[in-house]
Protein backbone atom coordinates (compact mmCIF):
# COMPACT_ATOMS: atom_id res chain seq x y z
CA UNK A 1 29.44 -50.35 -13.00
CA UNK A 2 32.37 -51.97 -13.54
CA UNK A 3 33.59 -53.93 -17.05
CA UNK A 4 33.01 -56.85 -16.29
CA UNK A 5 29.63 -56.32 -15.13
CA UNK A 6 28.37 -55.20 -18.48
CA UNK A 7 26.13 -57.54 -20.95
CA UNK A 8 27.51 -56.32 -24.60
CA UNK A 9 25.46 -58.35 -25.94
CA UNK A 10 22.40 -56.90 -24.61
CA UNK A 11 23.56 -53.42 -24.76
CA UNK A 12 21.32 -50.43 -25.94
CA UNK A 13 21.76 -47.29 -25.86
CA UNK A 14 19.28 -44.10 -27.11
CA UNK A 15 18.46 -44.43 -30.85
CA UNK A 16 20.93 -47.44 -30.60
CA UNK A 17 20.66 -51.36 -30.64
CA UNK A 18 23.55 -53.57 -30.49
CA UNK A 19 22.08 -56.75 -30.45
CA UNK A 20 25.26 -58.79 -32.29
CA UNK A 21 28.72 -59.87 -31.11
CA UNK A 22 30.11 -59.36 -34.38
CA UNK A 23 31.67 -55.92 -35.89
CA UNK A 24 30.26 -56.91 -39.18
CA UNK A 25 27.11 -56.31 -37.85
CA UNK A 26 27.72 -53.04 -36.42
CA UNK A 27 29.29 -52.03 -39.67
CA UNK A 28 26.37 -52.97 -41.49
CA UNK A 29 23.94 -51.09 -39.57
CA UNK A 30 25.97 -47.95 -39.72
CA UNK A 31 26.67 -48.22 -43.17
CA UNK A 32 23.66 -46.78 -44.55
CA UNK A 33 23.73 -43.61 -42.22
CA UNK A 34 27.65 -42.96 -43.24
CA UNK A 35 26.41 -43.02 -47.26
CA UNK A 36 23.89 -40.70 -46.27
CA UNK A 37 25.71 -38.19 -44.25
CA UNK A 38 28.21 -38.36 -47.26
CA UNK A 39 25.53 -37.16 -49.58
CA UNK A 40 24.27 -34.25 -47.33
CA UNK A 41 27.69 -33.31 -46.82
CA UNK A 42 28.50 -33.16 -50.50
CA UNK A 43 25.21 -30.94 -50.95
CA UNK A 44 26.36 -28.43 -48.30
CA UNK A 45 29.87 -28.21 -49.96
CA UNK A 46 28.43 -27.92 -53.37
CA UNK A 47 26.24 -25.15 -51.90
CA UNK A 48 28.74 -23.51 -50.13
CA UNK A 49 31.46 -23.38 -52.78
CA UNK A 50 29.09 -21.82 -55.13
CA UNK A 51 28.06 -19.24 -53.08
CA UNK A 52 31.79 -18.41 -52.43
CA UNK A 53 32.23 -18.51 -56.23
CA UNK A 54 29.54 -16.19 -56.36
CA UNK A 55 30.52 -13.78 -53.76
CA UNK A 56 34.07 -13.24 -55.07
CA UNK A 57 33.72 -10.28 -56.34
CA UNK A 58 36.47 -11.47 -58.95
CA UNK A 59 39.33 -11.68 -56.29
CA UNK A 60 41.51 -14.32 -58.05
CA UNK A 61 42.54 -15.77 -54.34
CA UNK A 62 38.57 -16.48 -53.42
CA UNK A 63 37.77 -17.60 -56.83
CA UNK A 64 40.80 -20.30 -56.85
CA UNK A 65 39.52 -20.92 -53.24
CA UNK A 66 35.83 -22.09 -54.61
CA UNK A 67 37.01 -23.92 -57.00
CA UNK A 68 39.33 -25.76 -54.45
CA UNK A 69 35.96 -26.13 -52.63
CA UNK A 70 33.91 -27.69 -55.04
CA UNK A 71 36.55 -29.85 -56.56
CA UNK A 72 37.04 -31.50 -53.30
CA UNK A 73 33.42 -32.15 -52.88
CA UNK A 74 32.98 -33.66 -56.42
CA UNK A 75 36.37 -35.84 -55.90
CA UNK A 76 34.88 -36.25 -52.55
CA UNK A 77 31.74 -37.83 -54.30
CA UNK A 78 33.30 -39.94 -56.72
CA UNK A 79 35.88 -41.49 -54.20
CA UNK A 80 32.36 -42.53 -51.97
CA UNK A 81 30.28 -43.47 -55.38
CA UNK A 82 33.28 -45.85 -55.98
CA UNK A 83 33.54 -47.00 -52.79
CA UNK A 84 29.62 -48.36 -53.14
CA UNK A 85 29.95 -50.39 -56.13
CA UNK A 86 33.48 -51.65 -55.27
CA UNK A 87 31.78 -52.78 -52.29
CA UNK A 88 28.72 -54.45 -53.80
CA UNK A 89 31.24 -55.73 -56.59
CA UNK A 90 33.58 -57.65 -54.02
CA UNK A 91 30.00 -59.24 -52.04
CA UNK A 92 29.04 -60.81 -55.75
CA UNK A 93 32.23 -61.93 -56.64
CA UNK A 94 32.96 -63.45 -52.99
CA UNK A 95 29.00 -64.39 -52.69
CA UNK A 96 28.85 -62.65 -49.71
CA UNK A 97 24.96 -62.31 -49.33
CA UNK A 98 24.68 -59.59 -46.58
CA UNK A 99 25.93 -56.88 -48.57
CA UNK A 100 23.14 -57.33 -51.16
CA UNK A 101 21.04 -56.39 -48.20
CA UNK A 102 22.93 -53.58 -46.40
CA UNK A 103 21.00 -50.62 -48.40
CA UNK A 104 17.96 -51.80 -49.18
């Protein structure tokens, strides 16, 4: 099928809609899922630091290494927490009303 051939407007794919012409609209719809995936990621590098904490046997190299681990996720987590309410601070300020509904 060539380019030229293909509806974008119309296009769907598994698990997928894209029913706008705008990127703001994809952008909102994905927006949800990238918060979430941010969460569960944090989790699993929370979980996995502290196990590597645990297991290290007091070797100063795999203790410093932990650390390192969970540090990143927590800085991790507060660079995405920020990025939320800088986000819904910007849509009141500019009255941007579709942001108030992105993650409800």
């Amino acid at each position: 099928m060539l380019l030229a051939q293909i509806d974008f407007k119309t296009l769907q794919q598994p698990g997928v809609v894209y029913t706008g012409s705008k990127v703001g609209d994809l952008i909102s719809t994905i927006l949800p899922f990238i918060f979430t995936g941010a969460g569960l990621a944090l989790l699993i590098f929370l979980i996995f630091g502290g196990f590597q904490l645990l297991t290290s046997a007091g070797d100063p190299k795999a203790i410093e290494a932990a650390k390192g681990r969970i540090t990143g996720a927590l800085v991790g987590f507060i660079i995405i927490f920020l990025s939320y309410w800088i986000v819904q601070l910007l849509g009141r300020i500019l009255g941007i009303e579709i942001i108030k509904t992105i993650f409800k």
